[in-house]
PDB file of N, CA and C in Angstrom:
ATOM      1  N   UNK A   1     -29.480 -27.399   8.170  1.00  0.00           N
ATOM      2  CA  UNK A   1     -28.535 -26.817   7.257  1.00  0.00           C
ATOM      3  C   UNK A   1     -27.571 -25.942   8.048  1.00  0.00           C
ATOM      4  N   UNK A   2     -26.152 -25.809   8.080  1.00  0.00           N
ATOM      5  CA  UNK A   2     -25.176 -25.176   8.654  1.00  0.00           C
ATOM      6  C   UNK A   2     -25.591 -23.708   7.905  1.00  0.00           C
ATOM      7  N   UNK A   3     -25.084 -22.780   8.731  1.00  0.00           N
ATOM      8  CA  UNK A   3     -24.803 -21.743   8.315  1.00  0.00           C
ATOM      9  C   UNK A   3     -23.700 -21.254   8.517  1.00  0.00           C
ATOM     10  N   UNK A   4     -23.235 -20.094   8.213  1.00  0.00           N
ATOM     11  CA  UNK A   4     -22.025 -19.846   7.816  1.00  0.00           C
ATOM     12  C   UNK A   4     -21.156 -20.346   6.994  1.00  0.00           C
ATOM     13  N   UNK A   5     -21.708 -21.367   6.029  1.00  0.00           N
ATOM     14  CA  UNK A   5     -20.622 -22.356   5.017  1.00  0.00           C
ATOM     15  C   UNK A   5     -20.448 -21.535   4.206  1.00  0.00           C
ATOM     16  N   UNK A   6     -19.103 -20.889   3.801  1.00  0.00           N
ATOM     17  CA  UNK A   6     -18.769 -20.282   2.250  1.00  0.00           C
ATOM     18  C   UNK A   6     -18.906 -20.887   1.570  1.00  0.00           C
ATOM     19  N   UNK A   7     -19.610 -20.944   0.549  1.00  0.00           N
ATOM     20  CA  UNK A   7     -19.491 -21.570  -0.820  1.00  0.00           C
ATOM     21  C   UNK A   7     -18.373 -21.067  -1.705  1.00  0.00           C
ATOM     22  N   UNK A   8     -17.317 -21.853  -2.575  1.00  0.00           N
ATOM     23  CA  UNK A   8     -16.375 -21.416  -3.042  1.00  0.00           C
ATOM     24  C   UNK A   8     -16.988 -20.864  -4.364  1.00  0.00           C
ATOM     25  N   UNK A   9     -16.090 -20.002  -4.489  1.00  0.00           N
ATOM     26  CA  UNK A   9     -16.228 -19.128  -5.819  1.00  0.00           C
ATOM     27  C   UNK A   9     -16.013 -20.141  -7.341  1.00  0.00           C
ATOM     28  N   UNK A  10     -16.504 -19.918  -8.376  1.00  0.00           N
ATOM     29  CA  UNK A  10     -15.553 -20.662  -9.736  1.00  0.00           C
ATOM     30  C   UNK A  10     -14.433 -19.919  -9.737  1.00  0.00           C
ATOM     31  N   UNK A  11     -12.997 -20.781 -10.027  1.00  0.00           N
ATOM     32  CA  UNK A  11     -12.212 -19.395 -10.798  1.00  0.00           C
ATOM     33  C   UNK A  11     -12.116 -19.633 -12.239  1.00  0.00           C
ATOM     34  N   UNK A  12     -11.903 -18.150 -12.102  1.00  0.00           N
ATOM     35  CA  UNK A  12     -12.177 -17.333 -13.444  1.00  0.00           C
ATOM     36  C   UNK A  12     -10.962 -18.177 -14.720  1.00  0.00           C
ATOM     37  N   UNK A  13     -10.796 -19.000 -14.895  1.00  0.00           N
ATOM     38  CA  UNK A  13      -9.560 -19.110 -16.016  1.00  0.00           C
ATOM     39  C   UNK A  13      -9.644 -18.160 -17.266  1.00  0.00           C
ATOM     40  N   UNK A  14     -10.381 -17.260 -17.776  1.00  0.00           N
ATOM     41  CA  UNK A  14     -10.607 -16.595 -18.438  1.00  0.00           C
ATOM     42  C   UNK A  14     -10.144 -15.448 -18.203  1.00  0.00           C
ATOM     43  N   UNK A  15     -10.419 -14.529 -16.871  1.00  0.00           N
ATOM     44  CA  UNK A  15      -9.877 -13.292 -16.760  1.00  0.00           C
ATOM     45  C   UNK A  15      -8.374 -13.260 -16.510  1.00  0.00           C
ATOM     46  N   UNK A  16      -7.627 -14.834 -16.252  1.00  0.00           N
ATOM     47  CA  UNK A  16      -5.740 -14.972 -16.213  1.00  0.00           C
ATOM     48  C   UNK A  16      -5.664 -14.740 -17.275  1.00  0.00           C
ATOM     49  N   UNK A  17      -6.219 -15.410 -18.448  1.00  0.00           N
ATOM     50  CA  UNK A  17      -5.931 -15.685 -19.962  1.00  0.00           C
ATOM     51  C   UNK A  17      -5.551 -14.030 -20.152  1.00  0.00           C
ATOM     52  N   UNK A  18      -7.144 -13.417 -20.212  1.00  0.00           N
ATOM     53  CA  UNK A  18      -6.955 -12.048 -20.451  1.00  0.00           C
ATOM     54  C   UNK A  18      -5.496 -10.705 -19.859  1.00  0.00           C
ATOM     55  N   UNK A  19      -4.907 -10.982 -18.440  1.00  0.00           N
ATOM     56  CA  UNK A  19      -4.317 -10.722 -17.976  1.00  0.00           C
ATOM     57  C   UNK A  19      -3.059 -10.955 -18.604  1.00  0.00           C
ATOM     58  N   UNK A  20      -2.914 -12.456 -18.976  1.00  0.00           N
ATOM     59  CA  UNK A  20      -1.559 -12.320 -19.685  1.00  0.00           C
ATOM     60  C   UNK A  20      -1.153 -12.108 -21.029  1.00  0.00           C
ATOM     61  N   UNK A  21      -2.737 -11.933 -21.610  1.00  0.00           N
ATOM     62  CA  UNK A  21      -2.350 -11.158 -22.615  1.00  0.00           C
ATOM     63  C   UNK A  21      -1.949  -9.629 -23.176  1.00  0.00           C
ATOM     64  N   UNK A  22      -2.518  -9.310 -21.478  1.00  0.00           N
ATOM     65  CA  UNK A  22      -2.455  -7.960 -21.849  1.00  0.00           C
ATOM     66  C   UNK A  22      -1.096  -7.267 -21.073  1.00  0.00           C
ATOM     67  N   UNK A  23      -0.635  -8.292 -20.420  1.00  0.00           N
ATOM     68  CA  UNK A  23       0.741  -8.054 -19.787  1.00  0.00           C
ATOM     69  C   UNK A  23       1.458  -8.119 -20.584  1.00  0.00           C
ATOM     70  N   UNK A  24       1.944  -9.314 -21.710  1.00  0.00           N
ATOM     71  CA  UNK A  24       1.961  -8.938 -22.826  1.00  0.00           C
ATOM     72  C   UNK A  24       2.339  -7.894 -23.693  1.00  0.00           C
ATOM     73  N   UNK A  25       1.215  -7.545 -23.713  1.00  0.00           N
ATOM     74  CA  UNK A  25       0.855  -6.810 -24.946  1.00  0.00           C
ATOM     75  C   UNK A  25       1.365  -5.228 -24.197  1.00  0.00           C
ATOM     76  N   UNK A  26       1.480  -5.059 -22.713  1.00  0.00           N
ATOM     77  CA  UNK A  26       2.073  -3.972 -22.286  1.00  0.00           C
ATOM     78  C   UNK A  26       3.501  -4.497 -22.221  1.00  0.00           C
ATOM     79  N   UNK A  27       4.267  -5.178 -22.254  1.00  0.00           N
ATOM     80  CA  UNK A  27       5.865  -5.080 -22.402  1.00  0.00           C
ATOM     81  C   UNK A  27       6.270  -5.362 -24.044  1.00  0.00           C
ATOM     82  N   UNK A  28       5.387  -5.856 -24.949  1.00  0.00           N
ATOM     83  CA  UNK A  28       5.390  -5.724 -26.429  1.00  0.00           C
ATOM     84  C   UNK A  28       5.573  -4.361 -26.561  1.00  0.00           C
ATOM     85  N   UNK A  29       4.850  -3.232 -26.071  1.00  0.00           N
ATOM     86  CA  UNK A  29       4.578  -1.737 -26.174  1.00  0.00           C
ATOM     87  C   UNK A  29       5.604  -1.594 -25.996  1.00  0.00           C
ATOM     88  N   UNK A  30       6.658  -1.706 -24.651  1.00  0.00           N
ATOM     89  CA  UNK A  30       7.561  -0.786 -23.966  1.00  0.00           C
ATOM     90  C   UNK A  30       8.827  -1.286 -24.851  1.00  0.00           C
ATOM     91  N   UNK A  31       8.601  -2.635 -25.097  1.00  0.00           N
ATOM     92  CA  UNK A  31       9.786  -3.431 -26.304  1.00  0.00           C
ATOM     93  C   UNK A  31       9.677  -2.141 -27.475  1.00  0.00           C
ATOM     94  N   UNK A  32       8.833  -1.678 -28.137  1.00  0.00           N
ATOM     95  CA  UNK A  32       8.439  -1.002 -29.603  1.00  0.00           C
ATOM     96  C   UNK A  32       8.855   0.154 -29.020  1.00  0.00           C
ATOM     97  N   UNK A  33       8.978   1.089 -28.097  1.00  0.00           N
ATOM     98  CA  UNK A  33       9.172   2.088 -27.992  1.00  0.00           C
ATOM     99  C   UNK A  33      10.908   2.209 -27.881  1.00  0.00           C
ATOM    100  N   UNK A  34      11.299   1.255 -27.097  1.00  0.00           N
ATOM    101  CA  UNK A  34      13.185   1.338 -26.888  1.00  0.00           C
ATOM    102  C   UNK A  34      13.539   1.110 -28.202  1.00  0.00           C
ATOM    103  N   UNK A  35      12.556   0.440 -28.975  1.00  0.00           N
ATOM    104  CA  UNK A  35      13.764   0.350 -30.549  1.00  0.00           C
ATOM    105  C   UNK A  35      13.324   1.468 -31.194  1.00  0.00           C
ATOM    106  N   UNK A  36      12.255   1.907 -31.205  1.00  0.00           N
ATOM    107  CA  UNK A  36      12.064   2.792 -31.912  1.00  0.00           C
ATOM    108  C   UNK A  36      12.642   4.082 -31.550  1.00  0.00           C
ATOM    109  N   UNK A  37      12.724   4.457 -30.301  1.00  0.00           N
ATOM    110  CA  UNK A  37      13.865   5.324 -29.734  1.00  0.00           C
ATOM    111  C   UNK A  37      15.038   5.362 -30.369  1.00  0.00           C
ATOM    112  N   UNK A  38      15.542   4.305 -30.483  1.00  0.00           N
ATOM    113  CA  UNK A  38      17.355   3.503 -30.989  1.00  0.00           C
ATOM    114  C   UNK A  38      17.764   3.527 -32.123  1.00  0.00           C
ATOM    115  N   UNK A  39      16.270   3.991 -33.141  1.00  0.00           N
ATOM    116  CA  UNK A  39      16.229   3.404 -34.741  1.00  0.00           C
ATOM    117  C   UNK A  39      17.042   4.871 -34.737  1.00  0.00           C
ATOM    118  N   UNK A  40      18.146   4.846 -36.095  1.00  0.00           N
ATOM    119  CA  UNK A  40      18.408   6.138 -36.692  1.00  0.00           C
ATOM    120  C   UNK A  40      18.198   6.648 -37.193  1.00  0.00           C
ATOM    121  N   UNK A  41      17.178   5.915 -38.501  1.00  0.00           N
ATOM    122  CA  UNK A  41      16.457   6.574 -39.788  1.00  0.00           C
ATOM    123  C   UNK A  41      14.764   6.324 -39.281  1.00  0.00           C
ATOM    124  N   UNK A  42      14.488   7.401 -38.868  1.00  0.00           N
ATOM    125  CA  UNK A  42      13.243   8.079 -38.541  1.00  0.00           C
ATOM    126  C   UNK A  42      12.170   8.291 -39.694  1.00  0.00           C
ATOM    127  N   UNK A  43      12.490   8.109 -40.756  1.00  0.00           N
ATOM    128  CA  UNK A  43      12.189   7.718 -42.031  1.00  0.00           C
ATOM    129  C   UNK A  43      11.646   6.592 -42.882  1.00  0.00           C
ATOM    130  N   UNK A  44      12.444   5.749 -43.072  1.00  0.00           N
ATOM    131  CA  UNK A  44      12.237   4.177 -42.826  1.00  0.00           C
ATOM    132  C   UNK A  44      11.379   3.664 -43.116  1.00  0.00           C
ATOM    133  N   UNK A  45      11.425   2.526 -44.094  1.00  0.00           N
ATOM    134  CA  UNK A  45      10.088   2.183 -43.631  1.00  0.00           C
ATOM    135  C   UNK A  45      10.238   1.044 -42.578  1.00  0.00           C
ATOM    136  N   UNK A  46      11.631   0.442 -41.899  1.00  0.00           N
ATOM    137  CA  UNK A  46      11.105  -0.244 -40.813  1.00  0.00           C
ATOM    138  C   UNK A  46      10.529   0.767 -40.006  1.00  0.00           C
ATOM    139  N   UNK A  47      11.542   1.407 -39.762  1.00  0.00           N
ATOM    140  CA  UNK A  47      10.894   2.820 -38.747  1.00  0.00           C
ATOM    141  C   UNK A  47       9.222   2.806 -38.377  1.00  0.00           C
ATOM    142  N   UNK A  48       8.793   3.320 -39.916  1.00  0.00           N
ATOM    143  CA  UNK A  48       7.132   3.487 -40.231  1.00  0.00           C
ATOM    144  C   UNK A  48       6.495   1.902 -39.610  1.00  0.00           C
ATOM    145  N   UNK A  49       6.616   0.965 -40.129  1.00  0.00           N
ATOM    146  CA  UNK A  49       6.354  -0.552 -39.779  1.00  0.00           C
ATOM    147  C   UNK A  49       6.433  -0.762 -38.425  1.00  0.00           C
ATOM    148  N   UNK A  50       7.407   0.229 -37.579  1.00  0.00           N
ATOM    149  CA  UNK A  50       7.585  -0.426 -35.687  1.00  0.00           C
ATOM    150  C   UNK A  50       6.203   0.691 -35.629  1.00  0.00           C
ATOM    151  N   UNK A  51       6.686   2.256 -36.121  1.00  0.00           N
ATOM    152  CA  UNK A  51       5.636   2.971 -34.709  1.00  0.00           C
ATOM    153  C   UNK A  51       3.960   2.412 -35.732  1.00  0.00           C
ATOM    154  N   UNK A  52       3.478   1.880 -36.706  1.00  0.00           N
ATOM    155  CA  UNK A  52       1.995   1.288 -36.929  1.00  0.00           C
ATOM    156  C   UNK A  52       2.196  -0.058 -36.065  1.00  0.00           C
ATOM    157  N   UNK A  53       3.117  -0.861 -35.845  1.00  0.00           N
ATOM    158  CA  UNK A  53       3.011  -1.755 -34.923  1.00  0.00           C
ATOM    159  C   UNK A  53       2.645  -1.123 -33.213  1.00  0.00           C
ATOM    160  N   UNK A  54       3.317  -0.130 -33.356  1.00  0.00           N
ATOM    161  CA  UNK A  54       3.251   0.248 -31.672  1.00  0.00           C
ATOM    162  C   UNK A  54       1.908   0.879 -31.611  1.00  0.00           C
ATOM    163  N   UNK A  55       1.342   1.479 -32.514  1.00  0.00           N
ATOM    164  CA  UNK A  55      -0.063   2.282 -32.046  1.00  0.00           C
ATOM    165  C   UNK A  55      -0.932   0.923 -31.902  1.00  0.00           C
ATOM    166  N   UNK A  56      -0.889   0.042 -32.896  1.00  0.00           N
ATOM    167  CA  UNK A  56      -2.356  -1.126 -32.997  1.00  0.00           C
ATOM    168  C   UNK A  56      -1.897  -1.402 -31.217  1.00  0.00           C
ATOM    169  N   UNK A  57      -0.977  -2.063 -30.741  1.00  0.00           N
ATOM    170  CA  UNK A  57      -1.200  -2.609 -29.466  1.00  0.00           C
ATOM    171  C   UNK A  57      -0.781  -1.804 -28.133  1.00  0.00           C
ATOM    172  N   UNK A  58      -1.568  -0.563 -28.192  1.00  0.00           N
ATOM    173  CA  UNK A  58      -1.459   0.530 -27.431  1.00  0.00           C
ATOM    174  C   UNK A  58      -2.767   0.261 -26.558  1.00  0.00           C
ATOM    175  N   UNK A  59      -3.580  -0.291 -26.653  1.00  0.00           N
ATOM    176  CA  UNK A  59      -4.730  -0.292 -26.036  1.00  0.00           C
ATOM    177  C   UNK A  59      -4.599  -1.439 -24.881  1.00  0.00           C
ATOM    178  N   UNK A  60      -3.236  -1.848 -24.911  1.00  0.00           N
ATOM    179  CA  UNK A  60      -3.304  -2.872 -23.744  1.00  0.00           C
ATOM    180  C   UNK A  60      -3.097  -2.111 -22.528  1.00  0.00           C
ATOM    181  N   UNK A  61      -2.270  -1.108 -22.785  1.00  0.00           N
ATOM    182  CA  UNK A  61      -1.943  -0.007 -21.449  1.00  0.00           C
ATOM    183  C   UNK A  61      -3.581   0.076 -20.772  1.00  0.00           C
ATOM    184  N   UNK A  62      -4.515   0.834 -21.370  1.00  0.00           N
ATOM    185  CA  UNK A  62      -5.909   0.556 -20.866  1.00  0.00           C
ATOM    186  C   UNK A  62      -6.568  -0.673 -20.483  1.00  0.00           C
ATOM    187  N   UNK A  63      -5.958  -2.134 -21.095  1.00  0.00           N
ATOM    188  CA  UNK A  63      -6.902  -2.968 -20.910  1.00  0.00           C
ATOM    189  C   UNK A  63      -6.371  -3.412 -19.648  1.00  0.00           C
ATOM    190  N   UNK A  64      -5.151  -2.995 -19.602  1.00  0.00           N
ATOM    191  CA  UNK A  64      -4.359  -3.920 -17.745  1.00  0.00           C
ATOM    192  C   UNK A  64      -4.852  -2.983 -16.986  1.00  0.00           C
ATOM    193  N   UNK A  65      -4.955  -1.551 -17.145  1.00  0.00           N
ATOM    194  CA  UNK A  65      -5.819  -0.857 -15.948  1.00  0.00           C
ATOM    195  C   UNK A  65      -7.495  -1.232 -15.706  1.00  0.00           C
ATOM    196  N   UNK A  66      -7.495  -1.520 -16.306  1.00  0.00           N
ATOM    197  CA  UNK A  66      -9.523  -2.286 -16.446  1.00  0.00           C
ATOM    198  C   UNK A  66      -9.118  -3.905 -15.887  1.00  0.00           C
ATOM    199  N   UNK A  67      -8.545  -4.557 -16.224  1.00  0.00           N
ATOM    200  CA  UNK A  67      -8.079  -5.949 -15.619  1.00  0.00           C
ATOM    201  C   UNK A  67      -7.667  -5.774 -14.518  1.00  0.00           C
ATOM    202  N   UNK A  68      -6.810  -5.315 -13.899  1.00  0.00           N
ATOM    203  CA  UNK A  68      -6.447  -4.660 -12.475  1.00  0.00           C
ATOM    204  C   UNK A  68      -7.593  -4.260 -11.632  1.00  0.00           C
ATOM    205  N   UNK A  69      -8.199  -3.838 -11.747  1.00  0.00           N
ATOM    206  CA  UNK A  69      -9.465  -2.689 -11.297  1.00  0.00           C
ATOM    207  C   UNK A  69     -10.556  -4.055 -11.495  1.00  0.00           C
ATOM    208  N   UNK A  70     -10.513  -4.937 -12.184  1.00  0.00           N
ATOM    209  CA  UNK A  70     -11.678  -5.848 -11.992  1.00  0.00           C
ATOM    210  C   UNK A  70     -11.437  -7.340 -11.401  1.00  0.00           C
ATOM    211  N   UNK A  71     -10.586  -7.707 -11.221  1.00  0.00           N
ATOM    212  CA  UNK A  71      -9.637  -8.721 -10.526  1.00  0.00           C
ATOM    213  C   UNK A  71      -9.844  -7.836  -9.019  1.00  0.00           C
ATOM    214  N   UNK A  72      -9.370  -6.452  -8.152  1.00  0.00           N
ATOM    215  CA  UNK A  72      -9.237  -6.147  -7.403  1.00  0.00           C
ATOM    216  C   UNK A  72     -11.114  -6.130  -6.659  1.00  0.00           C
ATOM    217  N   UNK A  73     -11.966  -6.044  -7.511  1.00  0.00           N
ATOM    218  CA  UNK A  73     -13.361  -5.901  -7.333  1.00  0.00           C
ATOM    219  C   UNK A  73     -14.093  -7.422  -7.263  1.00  0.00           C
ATOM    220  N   UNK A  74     -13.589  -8.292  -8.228  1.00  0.00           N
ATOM    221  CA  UNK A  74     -13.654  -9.101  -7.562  1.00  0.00           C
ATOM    222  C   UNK A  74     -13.428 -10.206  -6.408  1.00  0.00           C
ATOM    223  N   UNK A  75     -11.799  -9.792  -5.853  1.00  0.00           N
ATOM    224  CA  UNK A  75     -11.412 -10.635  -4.971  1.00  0.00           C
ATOM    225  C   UNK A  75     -12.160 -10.028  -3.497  1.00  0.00           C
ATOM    226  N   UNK A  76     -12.367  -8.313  -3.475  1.00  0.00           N
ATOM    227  CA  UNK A  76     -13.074  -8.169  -2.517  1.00  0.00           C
ATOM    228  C   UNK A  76     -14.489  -7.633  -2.362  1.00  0.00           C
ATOM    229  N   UNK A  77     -15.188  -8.088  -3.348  1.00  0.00           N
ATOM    230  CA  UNK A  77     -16.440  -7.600  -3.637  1.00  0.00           C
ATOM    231  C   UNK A  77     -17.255  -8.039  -2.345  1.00  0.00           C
ATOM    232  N   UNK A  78     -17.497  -9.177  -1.998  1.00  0.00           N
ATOM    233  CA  UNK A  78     -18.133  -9.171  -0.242  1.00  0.00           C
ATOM    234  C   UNK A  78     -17.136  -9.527   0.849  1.00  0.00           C
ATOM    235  N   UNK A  79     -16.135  -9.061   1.024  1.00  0.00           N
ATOM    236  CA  UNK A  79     -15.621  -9.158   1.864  1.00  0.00           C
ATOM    237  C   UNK A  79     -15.885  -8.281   2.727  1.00  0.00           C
ATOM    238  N   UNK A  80     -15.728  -8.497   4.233  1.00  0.00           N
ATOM    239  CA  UNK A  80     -15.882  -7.371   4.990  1.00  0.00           C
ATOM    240  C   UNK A  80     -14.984  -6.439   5.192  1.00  0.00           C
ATOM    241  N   UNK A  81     -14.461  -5.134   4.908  1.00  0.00           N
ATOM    242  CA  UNK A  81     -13.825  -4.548   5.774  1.00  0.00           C
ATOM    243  C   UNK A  81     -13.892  -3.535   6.119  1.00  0.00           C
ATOM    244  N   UNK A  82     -13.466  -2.658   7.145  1.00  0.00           N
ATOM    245  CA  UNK A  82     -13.602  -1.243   7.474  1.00  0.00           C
ATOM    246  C   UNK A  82     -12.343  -0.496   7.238  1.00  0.00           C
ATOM    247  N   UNK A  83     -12.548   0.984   6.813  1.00  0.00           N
ATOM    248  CA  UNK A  83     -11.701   2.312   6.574  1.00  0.00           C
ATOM    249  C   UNK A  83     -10.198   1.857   6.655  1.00  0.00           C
ATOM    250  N   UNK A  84     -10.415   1.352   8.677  1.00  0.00           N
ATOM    251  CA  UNK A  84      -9.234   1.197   9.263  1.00  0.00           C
ATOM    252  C   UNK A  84      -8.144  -0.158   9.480  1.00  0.00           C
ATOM    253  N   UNK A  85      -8.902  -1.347   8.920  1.00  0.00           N
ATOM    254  CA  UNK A  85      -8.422  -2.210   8.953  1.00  0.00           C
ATOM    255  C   UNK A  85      -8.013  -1.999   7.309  1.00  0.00           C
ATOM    256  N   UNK A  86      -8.474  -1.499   6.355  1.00  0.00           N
ATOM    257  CA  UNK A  86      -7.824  -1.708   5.054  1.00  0.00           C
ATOM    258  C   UNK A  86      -6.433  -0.471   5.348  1.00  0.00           C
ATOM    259  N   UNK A  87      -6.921   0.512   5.632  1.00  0.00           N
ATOM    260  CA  UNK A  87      -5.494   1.292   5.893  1.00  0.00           C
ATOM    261  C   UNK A  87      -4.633   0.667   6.793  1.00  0.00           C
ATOM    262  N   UNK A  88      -4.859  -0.315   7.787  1.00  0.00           N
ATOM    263  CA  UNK A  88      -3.762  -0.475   9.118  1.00  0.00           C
ATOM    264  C   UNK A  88      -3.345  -1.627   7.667  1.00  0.00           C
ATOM    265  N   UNK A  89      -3.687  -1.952   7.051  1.00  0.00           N
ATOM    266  CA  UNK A  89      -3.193  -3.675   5.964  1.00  0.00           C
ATOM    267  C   UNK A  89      -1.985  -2.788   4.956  1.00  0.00           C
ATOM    268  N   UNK A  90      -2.800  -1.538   4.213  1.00  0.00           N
ATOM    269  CA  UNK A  90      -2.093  -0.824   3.094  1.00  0.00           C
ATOM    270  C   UNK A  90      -1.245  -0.047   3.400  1.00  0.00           C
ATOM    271  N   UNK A  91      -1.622   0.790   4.029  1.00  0.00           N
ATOM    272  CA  UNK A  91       0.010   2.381   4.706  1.00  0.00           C
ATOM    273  C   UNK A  91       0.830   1.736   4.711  1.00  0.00           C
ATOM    274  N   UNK A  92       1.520   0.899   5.444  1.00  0.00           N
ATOM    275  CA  UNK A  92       2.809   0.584   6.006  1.00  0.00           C
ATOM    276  C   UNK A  92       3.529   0.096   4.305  1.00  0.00           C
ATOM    277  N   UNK A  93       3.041  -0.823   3.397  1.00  0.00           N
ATOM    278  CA  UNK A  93       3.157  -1.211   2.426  1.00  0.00           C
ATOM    279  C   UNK A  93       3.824   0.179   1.469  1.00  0.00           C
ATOM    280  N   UNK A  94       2.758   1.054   1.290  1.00  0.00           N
ATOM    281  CA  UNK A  94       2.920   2.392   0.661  1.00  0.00           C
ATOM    282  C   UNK A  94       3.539   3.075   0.805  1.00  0.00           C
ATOM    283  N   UNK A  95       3.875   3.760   2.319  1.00  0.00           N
ATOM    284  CA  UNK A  95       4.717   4.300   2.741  1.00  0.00           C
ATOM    285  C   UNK A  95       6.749   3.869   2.355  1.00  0.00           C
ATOM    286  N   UNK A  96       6.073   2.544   2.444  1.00  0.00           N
ATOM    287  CA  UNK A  96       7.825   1.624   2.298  1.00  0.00           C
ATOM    288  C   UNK A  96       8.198   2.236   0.730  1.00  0.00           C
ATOM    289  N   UNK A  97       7.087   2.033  -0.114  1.00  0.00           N
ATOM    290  CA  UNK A  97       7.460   1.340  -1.420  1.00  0.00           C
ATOM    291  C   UNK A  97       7.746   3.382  -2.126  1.00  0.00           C
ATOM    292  N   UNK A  98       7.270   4.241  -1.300  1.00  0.00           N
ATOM    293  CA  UNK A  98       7.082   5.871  -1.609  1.00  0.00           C
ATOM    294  C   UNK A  98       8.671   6.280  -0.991  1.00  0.00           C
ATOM    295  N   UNK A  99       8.990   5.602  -0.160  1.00  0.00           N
ATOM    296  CA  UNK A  99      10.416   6.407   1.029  1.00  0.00           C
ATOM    297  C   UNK A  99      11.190   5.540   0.041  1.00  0.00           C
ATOM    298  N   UNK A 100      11.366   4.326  -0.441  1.00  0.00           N
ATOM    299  CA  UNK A 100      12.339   3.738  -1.411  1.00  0.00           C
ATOM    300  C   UNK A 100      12.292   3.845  -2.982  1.00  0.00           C
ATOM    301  N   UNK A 101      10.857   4.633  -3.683  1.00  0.00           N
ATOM    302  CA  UNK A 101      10.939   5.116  -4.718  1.00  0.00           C
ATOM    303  C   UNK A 101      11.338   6.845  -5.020  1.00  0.00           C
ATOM    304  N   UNK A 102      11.256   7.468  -3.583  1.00  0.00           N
ATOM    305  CA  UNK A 102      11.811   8.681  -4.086  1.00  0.00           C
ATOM    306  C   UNK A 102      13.263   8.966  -3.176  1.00  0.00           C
ATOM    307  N   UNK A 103      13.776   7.448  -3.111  1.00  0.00           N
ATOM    308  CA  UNK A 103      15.498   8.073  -1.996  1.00  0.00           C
ATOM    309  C   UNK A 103      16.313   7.563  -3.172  1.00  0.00           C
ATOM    310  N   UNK A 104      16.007   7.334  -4.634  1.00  0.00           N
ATOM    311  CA  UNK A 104      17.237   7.371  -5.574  1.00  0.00           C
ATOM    312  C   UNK A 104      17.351   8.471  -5.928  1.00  0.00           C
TER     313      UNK A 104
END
C-alpha cells in the first residue's frame, strides 16, 4: 500500500448553496437599508413593510460570519502550517489592502 496518497475530500455542495444564500440575503439587507434611508414618509406603511422586511433577514449578517469562519476551518483543518509561513503568505496581502483602505 503507498503511503502518502491524499485521499480527496467530498465537496461540500451544500455549504456553496448556504453561502449564496446568505450573500444574498446580506446585499438584500444593505438593498433595505438605502431605500429605507431614501423613503420620505417615515410613517408609511410601505415604510413600516421595508424596515419588518429588513429585521426578518438580518440574521444573514451572522450567518456569512459563521459560513466564513467554517469554510476557512475547513479548507485548512489538516493542513500543515507554521506561525511564520502563514504570516510570510498573509502580511504583505494586509498591509496592501490597510495602506490603500486608509489613503482615501
Amino acid at each position: 500500500m503507498a503511503t502518502g496518497v491524499k485521499k480527496k475530500r467530498k465537496y461540500l455542495y451544500e455549504v456553496d448553496a448556504m453561502r449564496i444564500m446568505f450573500i444574498f440575503g446580506v446585499l438584500l439587507n444593505h438593498t433595505t437599508t438605502a431605500f429605507a434611508q431614501s423613503m420620505t414618509d417615515s410613517k408609511g406603511w410601505a415604510h413600516m413593510l421595508l424596515l419588518s422586511t429588513h429585521l426578518t433577514i438580518h440574521f444573514t449578517r451572522m450567518g456569512f460570519m459563521f459560513m466564513t469562519g467554517l469554510v476557512l476551518t475547513l479548507n485548512y483543518y489538516k493542513k500543515k502550517t507554521t506561525g511564520r509561513t502563514s504570516l510570510r503568505s498573509v502580511l504583505p496581502d494586509q498591509v496592501g489592502l490597510t495602506c490603500c483602505g486608509t489613503s482615501s
